[in-house]
N, C-alpha and C. Protein backbone atom coordinates (compact mmCIF):
# COMPACT_ATOMS: atom_id res chain seq x y z
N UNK A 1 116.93 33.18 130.20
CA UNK A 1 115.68 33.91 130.29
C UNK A 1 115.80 34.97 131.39
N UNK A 2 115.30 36.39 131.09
CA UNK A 2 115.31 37.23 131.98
C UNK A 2 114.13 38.11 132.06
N UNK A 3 114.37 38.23 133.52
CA UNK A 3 112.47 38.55 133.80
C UNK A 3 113.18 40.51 134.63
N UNK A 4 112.73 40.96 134.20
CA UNK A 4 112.82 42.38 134.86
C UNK A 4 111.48 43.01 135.81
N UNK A 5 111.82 43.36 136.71
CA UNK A 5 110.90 44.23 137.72
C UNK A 5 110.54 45.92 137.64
N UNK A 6 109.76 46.40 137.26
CA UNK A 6 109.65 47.70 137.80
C UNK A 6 109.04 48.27 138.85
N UNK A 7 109.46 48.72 139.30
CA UNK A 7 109.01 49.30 141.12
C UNK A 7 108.59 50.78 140.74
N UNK A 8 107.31 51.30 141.09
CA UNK A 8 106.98 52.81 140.75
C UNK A 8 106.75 52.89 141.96
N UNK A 9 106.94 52.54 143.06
CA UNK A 9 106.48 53.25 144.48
C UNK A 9 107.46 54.20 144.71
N UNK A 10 107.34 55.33 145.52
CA UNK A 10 108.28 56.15 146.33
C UNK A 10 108.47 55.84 147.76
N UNK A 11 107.96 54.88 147.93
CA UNK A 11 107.90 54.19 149.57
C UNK A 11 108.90 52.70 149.33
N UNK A 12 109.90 52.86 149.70
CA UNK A 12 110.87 51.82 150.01
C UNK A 12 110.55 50.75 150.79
N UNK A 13 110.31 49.50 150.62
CA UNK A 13 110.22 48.55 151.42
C UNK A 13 108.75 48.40 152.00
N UNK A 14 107.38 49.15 151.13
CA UNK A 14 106.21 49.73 151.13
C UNK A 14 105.70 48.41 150.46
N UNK A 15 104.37 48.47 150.52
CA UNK A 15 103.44 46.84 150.29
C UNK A 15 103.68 46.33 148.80
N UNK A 16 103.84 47.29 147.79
CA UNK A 16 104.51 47.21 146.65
C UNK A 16 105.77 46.60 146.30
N UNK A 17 106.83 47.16 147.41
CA UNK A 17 107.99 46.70 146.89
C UNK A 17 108.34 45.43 147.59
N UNK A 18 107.52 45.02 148.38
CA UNK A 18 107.48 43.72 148.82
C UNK A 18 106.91 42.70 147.89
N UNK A 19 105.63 42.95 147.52
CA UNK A 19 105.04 42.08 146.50
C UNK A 19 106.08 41.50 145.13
N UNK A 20 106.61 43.01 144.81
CA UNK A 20 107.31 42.82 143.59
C UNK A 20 109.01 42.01 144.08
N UNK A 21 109.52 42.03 145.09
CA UNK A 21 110.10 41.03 145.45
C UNK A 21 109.77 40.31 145.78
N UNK A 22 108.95 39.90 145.82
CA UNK A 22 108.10 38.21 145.77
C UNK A 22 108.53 37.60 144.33
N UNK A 23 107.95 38.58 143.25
CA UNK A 23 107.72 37.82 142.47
C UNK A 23 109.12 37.78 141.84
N UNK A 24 110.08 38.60 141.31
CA UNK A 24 111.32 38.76 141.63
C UNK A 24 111.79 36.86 142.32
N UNK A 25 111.92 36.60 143.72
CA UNK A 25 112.15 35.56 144.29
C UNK A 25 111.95 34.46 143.38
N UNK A 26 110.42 34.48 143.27
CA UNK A 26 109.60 33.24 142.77
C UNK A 26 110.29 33.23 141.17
N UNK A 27 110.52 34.24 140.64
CA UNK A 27 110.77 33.92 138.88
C UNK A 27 112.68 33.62 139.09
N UNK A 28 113.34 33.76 139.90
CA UNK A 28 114.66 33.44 140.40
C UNK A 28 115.25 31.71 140.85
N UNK A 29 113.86 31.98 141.49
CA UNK A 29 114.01 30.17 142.15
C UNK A 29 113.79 29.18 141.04
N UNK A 30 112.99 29.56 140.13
CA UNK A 30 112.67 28.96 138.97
C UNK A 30 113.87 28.76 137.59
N UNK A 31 114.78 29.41 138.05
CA UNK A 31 116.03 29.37 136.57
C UNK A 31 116.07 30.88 136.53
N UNK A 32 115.27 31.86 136.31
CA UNK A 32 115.23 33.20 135.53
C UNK A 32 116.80 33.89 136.08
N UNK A 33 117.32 34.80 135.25
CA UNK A 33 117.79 36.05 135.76
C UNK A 33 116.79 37.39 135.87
N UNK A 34 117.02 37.55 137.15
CA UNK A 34 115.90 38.74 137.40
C UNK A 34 117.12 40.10 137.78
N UNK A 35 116.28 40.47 137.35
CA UNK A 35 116.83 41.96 138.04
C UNK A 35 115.87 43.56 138.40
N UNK A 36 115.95 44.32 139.25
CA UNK A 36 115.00 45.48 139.82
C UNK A 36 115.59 46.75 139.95
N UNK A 37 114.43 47.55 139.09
CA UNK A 37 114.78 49.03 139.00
C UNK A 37 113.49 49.89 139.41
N UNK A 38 114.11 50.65 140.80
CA UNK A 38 113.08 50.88 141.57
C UNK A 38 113.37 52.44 140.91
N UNK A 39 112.03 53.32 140.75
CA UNK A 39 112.05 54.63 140.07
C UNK A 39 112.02 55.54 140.60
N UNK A 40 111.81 55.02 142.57
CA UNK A 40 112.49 56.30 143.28
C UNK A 40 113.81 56.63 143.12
N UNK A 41 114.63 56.11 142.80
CA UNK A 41 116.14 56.49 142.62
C UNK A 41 116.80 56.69 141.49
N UNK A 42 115.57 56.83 140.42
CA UNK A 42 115.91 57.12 139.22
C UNK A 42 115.59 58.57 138.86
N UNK A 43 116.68 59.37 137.96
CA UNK A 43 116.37 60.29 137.00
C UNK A 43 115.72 60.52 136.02
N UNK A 44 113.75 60.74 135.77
CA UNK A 44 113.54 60.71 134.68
C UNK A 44 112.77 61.57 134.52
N UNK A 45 113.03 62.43 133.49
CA UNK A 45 112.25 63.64 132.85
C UNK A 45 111.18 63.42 132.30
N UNK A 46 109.93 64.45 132.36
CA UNK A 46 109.06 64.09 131.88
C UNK A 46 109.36 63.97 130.02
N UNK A 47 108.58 63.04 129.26
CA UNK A 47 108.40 63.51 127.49
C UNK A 47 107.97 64.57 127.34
N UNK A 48 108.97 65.13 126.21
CA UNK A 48 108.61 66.51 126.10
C UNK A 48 107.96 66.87 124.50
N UNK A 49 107.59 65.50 124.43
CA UNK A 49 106.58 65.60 122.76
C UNK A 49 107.11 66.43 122.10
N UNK A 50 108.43 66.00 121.90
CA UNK A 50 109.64 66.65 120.44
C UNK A 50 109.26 65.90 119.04
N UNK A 51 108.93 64.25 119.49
CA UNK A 51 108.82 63.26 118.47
C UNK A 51 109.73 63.03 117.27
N UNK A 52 110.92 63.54 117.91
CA UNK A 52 112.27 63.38 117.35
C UNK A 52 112.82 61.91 117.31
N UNK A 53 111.69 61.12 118.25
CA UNK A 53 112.27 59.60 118.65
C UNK A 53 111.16 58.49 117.22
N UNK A 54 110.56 59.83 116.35
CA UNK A 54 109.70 58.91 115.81
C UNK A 54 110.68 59.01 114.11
N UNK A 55 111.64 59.50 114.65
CA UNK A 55 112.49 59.40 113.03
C UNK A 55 113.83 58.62 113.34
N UNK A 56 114.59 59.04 114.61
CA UNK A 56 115.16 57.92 114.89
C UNK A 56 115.36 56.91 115.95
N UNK A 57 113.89 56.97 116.54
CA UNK A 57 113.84 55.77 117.42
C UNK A 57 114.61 55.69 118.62
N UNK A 58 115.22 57.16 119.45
CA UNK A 58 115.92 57.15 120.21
C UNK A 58 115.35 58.33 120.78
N UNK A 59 115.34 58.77 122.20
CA UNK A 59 114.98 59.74 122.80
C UNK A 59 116.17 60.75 122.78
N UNK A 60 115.73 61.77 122.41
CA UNK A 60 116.72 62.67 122.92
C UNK A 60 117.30 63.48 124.40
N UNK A 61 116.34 62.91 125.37
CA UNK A 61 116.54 63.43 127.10
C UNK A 61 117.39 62.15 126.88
N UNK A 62 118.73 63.36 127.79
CA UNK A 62 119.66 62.47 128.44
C UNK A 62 119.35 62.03 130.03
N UNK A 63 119.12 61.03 130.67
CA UNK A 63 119.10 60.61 132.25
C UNK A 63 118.97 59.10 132.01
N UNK A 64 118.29 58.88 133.40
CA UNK A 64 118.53 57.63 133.25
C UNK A 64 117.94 56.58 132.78
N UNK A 65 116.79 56.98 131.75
CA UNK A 65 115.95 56.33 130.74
C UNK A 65 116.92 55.47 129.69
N UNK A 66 118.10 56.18 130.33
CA UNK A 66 118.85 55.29 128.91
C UNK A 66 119.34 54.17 129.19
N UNK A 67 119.42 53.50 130.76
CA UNK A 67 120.13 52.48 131.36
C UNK A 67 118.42 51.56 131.52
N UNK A 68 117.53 52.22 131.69
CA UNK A 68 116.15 51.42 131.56
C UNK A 68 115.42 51.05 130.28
N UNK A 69 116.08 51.45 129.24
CA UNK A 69 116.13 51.39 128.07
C UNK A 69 116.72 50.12 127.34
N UNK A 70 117.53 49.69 127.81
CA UNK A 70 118.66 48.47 127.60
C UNK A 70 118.16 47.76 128.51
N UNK A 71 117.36 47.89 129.58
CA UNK A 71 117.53 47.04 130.62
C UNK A 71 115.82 46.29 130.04
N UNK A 72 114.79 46.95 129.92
CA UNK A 72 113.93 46.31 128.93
C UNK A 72 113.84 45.66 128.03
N UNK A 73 114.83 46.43 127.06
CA UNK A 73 115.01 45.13 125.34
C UNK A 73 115.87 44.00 125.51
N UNK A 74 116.54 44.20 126.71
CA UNK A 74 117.33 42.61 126.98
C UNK A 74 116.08 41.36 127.77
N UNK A 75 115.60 41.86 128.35
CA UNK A 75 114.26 41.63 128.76
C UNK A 75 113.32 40.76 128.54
N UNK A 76 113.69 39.49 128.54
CA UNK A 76 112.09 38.32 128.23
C UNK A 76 111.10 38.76 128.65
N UNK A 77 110.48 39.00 129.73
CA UNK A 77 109.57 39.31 130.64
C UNK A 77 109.82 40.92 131.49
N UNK A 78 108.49 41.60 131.71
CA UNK A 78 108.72 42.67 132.47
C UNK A 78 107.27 43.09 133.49
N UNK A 79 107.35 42.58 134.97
CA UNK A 79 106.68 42.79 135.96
C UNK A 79 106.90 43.94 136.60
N UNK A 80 105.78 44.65 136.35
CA UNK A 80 105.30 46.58 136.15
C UNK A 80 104.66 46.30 137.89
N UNK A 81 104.81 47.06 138.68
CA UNK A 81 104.45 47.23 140.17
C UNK A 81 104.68 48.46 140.54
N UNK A 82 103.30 48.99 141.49
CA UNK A 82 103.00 50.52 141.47
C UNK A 82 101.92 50.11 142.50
N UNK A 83 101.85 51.24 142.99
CA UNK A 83 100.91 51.65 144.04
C UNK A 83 99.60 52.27 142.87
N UNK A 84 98.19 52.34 143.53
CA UNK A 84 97.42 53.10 143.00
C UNK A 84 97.33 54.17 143.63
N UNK A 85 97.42 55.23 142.76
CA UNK A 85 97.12 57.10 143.01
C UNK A 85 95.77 57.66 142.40
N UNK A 86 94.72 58.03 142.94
CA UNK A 86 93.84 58.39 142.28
C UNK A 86 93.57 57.46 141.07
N UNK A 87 93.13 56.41 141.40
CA UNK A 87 92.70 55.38 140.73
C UNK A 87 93.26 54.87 139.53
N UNK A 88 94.73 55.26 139.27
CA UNK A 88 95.49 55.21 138.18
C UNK A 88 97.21 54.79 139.25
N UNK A 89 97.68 54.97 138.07
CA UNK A 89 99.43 54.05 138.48
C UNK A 89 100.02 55.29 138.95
N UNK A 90 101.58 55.27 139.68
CA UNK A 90 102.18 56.41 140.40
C UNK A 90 102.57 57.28 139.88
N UNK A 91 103.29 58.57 139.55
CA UNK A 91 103.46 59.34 138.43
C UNK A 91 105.03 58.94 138.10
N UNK A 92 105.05 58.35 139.07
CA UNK A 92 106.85 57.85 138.33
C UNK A 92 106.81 57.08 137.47
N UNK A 93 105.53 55.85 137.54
CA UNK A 93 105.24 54.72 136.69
C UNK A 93 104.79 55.41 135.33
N UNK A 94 104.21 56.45 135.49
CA UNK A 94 103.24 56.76 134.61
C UNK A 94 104.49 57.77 133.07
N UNK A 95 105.12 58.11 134.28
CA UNK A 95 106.74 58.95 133.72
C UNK A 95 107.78 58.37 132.97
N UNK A 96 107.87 56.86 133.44
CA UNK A 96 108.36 55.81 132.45
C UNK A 96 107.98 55.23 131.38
N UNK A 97 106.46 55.10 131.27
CA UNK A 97 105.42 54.82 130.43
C UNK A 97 105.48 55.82 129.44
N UNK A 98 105.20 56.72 129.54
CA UNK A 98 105.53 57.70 128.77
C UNK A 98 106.87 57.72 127.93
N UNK A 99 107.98 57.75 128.56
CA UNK A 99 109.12 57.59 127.89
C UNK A 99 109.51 56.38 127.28
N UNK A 100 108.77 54.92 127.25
CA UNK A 100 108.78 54.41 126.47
C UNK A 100 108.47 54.51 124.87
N UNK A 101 107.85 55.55 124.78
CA UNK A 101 106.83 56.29 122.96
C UNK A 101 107.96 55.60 122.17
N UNK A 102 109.37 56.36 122.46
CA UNK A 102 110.46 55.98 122.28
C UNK A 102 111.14 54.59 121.18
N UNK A 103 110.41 53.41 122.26
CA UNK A 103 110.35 52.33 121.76
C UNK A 103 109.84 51.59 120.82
N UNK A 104 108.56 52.55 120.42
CA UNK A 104 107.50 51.88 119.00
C UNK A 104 108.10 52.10 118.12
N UNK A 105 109.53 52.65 117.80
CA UNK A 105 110.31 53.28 116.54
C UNK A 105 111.82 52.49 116.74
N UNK A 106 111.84 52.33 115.32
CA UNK A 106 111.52 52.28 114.14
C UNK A 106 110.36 51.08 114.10
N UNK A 107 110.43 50.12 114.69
CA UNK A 107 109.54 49.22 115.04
C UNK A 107 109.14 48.85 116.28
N UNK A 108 108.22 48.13 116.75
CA UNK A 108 108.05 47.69 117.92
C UNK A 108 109.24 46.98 118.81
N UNK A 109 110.06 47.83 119.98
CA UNK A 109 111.12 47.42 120.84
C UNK A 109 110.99 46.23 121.55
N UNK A 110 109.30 46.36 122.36
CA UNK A 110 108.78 45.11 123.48
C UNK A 110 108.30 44.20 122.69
N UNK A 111 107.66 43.96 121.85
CA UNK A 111 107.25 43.44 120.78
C UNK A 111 107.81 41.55 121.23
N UNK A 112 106.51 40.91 121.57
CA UNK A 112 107.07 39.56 122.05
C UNK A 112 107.15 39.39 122.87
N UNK A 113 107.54 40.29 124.02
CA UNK A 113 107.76 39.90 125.58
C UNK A 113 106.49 39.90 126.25
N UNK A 114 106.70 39.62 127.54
CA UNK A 114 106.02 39.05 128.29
C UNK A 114 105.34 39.95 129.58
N UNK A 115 104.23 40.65 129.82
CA UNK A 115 103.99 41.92 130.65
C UNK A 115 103.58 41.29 131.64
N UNK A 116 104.11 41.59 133.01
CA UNK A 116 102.64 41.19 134.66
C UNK A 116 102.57 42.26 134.43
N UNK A 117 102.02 42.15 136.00
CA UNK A 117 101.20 43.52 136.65
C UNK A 117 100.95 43.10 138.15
N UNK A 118 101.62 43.78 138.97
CA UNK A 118 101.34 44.12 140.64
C UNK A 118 100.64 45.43 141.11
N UNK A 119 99.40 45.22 141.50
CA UNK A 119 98.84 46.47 141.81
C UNK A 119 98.71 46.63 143.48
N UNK A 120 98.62 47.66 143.87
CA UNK A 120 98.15 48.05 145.49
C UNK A 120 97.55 48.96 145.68
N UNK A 121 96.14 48.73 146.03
CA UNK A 121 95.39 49.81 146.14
C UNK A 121 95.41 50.18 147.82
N UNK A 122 94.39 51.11 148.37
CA UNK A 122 94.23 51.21 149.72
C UNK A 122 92.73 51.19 150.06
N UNK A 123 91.93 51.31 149.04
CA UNK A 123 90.63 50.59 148.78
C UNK A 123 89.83 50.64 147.66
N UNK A 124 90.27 51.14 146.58
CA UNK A 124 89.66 50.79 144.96
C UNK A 124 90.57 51.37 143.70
N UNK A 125 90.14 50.92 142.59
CA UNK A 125 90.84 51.56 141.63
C UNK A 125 91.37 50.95 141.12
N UNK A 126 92.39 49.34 141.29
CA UNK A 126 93.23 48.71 140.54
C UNK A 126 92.69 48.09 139.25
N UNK A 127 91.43 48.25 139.12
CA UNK A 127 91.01 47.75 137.33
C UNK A 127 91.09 48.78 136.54
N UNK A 128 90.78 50.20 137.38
CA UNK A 128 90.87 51.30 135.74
C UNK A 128 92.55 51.49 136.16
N UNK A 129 93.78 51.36 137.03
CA UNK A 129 94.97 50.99 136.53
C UNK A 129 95.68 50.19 135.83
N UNK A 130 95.01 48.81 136.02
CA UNK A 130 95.29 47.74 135.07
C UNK A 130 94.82 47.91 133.82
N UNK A 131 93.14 48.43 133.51
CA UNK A 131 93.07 48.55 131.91
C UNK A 131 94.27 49.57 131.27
N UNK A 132 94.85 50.39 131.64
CA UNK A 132 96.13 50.96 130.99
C UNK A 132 96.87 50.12 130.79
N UNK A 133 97.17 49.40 131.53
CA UNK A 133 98.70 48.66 131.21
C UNK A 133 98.21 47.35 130.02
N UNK A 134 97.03 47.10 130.24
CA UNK A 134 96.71 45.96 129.40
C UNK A 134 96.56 46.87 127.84
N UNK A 135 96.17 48.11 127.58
CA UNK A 135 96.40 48.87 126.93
C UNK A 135 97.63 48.89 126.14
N UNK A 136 98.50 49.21 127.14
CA UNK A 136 99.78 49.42 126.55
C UNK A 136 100.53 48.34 126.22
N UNK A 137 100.39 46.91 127.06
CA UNK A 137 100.71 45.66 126.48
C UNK A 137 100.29 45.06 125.05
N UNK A 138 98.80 45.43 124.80
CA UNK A 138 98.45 45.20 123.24
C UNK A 138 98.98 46.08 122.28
N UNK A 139 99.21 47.27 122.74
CA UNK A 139 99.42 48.42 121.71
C UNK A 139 101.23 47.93 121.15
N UNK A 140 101.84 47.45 122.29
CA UNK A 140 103.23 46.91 122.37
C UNK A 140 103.75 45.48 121.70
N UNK A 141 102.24 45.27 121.39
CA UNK A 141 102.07 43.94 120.76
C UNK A 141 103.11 42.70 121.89
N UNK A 142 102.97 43.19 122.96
CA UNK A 142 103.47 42.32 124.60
C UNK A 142 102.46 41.12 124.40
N UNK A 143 102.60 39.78 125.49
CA UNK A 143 101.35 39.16 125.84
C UNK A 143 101.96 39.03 126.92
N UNK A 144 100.29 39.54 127.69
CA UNK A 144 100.39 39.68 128.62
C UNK A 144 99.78 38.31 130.36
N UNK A 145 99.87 38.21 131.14
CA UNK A 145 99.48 37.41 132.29
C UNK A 145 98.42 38.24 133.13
N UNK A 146 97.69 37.49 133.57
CA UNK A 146 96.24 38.43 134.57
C UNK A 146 97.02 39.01 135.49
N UNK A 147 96.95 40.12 136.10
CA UNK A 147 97.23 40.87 136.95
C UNK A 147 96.92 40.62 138.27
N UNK A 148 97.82 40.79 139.30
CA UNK A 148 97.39 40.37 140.66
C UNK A 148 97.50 41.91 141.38
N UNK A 149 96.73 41.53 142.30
CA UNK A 149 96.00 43.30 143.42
C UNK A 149 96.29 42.32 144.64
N UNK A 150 96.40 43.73 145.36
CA UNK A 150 96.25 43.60 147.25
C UNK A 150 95.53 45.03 147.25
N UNK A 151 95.36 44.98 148.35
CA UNK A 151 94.28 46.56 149.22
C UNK A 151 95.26 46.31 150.69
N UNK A 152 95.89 47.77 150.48
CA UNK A 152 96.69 47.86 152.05
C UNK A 152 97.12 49.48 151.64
N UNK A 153 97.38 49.92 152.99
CA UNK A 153 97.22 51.05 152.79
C UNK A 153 98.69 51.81 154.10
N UNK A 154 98.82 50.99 155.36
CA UNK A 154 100.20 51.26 156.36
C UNK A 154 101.15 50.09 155.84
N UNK A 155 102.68 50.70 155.43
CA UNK A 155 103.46 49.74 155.43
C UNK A 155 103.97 48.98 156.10
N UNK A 156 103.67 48.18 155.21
CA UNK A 156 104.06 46.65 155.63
C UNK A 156 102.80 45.17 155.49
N UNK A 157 101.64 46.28 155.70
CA UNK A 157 100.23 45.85 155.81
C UNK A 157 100.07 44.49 155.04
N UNK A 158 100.46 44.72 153.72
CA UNK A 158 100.37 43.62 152.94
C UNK A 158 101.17 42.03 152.92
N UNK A 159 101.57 42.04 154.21
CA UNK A 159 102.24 40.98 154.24
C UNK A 159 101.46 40.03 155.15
N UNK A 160 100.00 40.51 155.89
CA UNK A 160 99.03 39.93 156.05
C UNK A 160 98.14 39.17 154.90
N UNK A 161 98.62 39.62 154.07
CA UNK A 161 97.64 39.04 152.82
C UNK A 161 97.65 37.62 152.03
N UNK A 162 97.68 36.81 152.54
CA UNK A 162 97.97 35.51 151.84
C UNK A 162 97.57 35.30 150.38
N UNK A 163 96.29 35.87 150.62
CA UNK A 163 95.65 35.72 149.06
C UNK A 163 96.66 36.29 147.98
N UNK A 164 96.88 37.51 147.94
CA UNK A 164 97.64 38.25 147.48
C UNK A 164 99.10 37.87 147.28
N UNK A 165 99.96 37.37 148.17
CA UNK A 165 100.77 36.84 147.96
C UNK A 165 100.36 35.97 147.22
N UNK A 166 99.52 34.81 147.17
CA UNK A 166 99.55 33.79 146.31
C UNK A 166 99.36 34.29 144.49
N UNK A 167 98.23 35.11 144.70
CA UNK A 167 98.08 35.78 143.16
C UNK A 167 99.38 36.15 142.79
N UNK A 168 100.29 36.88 143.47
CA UNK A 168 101.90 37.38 142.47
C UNK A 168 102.45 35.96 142.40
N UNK A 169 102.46 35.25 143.13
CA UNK A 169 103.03 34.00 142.76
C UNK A 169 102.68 33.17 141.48
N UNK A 170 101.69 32.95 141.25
CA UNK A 170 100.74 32.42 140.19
C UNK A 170 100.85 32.86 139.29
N UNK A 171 100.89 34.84 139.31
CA UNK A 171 101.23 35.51 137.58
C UNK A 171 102.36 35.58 137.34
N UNK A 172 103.47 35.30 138.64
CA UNK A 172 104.37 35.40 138.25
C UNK A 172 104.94 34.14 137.44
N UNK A 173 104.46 32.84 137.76
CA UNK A 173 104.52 31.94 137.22
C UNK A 173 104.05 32.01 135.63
N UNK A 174 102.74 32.27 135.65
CA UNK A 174 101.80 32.92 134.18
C UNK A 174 102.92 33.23 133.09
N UNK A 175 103.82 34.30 133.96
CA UNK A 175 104.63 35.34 132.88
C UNK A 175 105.48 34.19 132.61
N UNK A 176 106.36 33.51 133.57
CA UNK A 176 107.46 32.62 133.35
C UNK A 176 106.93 31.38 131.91
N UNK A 177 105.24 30.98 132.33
CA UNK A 177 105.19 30.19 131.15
C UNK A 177 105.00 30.41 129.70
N UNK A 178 104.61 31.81 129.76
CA UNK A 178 104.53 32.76 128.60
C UNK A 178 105.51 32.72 127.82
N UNK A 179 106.98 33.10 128.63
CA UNK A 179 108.54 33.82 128.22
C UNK A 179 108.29 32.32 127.49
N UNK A 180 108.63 30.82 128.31
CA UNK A 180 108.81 29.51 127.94
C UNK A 180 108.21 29.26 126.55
N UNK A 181 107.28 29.64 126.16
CA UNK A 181 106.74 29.35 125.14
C UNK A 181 106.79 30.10 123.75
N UNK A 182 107.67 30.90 124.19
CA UNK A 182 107.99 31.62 123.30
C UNK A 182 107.36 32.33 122.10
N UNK A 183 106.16 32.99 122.20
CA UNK A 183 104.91 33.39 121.67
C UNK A 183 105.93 34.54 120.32
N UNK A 184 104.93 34.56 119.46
CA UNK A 184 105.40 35.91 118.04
C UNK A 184 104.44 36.22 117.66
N UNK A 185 104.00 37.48 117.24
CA UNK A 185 102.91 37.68 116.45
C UNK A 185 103.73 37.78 114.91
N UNK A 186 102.88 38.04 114.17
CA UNK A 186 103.23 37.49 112.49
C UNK A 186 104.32 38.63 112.25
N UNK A 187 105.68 38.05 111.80
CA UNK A 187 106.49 39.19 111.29
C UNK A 187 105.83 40.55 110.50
N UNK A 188 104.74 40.62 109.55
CA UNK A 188 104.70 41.35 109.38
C UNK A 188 104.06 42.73 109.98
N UNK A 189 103.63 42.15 111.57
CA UNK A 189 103.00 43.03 112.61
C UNK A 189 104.10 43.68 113.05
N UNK A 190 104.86 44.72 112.90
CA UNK A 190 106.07 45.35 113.43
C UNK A 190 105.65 46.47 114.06
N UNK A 191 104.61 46.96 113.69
CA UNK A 191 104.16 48.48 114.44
C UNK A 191 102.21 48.23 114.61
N UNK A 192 101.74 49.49 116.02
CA UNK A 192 100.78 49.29 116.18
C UNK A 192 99.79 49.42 115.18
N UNK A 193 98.76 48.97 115.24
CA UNK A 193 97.80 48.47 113.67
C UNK A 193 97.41 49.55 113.24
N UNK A 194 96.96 50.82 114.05
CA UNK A 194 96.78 51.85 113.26
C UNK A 194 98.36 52.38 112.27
N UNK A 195 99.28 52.52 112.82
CA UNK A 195 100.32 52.78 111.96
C UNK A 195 100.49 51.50 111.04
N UNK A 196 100.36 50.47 110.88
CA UNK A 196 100.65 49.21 110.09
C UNK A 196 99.67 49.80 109.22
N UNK A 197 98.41 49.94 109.31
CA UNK A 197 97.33 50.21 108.42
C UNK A 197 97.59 51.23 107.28
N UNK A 198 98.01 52.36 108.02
CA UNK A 198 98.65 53.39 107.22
C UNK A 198 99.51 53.64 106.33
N UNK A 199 100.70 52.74 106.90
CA UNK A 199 101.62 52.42 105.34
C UNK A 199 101.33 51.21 104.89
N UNK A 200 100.02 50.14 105.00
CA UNK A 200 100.11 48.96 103.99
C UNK A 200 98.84 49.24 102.88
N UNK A 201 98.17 50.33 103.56
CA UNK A 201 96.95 50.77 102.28
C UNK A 201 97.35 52.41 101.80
N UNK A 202 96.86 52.68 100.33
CA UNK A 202 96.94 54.37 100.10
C UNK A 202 96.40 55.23 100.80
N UNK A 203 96.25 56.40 100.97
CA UNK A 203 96.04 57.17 101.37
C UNK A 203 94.02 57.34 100.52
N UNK A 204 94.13 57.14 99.53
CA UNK A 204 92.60 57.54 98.56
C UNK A 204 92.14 55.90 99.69
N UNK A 205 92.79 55.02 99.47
CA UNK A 205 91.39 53.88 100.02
C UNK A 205 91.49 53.82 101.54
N UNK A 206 92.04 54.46 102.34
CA UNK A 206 91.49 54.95 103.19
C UNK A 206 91.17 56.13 103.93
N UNK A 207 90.87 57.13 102.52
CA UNK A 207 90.14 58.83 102.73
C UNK A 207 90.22 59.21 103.90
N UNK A 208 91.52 59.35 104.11
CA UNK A 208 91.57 60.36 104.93
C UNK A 208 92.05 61.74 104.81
N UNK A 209 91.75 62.64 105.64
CA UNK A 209 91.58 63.83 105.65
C UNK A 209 93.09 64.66 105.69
């Protein structure tokens, strides 16, 4: 079983990338292979809505989306951690997200696995960041674990937080019993329901334009 980390902070060793090595630790001590790909040190271009990836399911930007690419679909589990920016996730997070589109083709890539969520705010915002990701976990047909928050704002801050520590501990556990149980939605759910809908009825019975 392997549990993957994503780190969207640009602050190294920042209340984020602490949390998310927490949970990292905690899903390690437990059996997992974990492993962490922090996106300050990554190469990734923005999508450039070619939708060349929706015929063959592969992006055409070459960087380093392609080593995070493999490093996902091997992937039981994947704990998403980001700072909040204007009441939403970091733009690096948001830059990866994006370049996943990628993955809904030919069928659903994440499809089955297992989503957290580490948020850090500095004093609001981590629910309209989390409704995205819980977004993108259904749309991914993922199941997902409740999301854990801290509020800190100078690094390091968050290592006052007990509460907080305990919440990544707990979802991180969440995710671990998730992967364990090995959840499927019905083979014939392969793509998101609006596209499923589209090629399993005609076009006249559902008039569209």
């Amino acid at each position: 079983m392997k549990l993957l980390g994503i780190m969207g902070s640009p602050r190294k060793g920042g209340n984020t990338d602490i949390l998310l090595d927490g949970a990292l630790q905690e899903a390690q001590s437990n059996g997992f292979k974990v492993s962490k790909i922090s996106l300050r040190s990554k190469k990734i271009a923005p999508c450039n809505g070619c939708l060349k990836c929706t015929r063959s399911g592969k992006c055409v930007i070459k960087d380093d989306m392609e080593e995070i690419y493999e490093e996902m679909i091997e992937s039981d589990g994947i704990i998403w951690a980001t700072p909040v920016y204007f009441w939403s996730m970091s733009s690096h997070t948001k830059t990866l997200m994006d370049r996943t589109y990628a993955l809904l083709y030919p069928k659903l890539q994440l499809a089955n696995k297992v989503g957290g969520l580490i948020l850090v705010a500095a004093t609001r915002g981590c629910v309209n960041a989390a409704n995205i990701f819980h977004m993108y976990f259904s749309y991914n047909h993922m199941f997902s674990a409740e999301f854990a928050w801290g509020y800190a704002r100078e690094k390091g801050e968050i290592q006052k937080d007990k509460l907080t520590q305990h919440m990544v501990n707990e979802m991180t556990r969440q995710v671990m019993s998730l992967v364990r149980a090995d959840l499927k939605f019905p083979d014939e759910f392969t793509a998101p329901l609006y596209r499923h809908v589209k090629d399993k009825y005609s076009q006249k019975d559902l008039n569209l334009r």
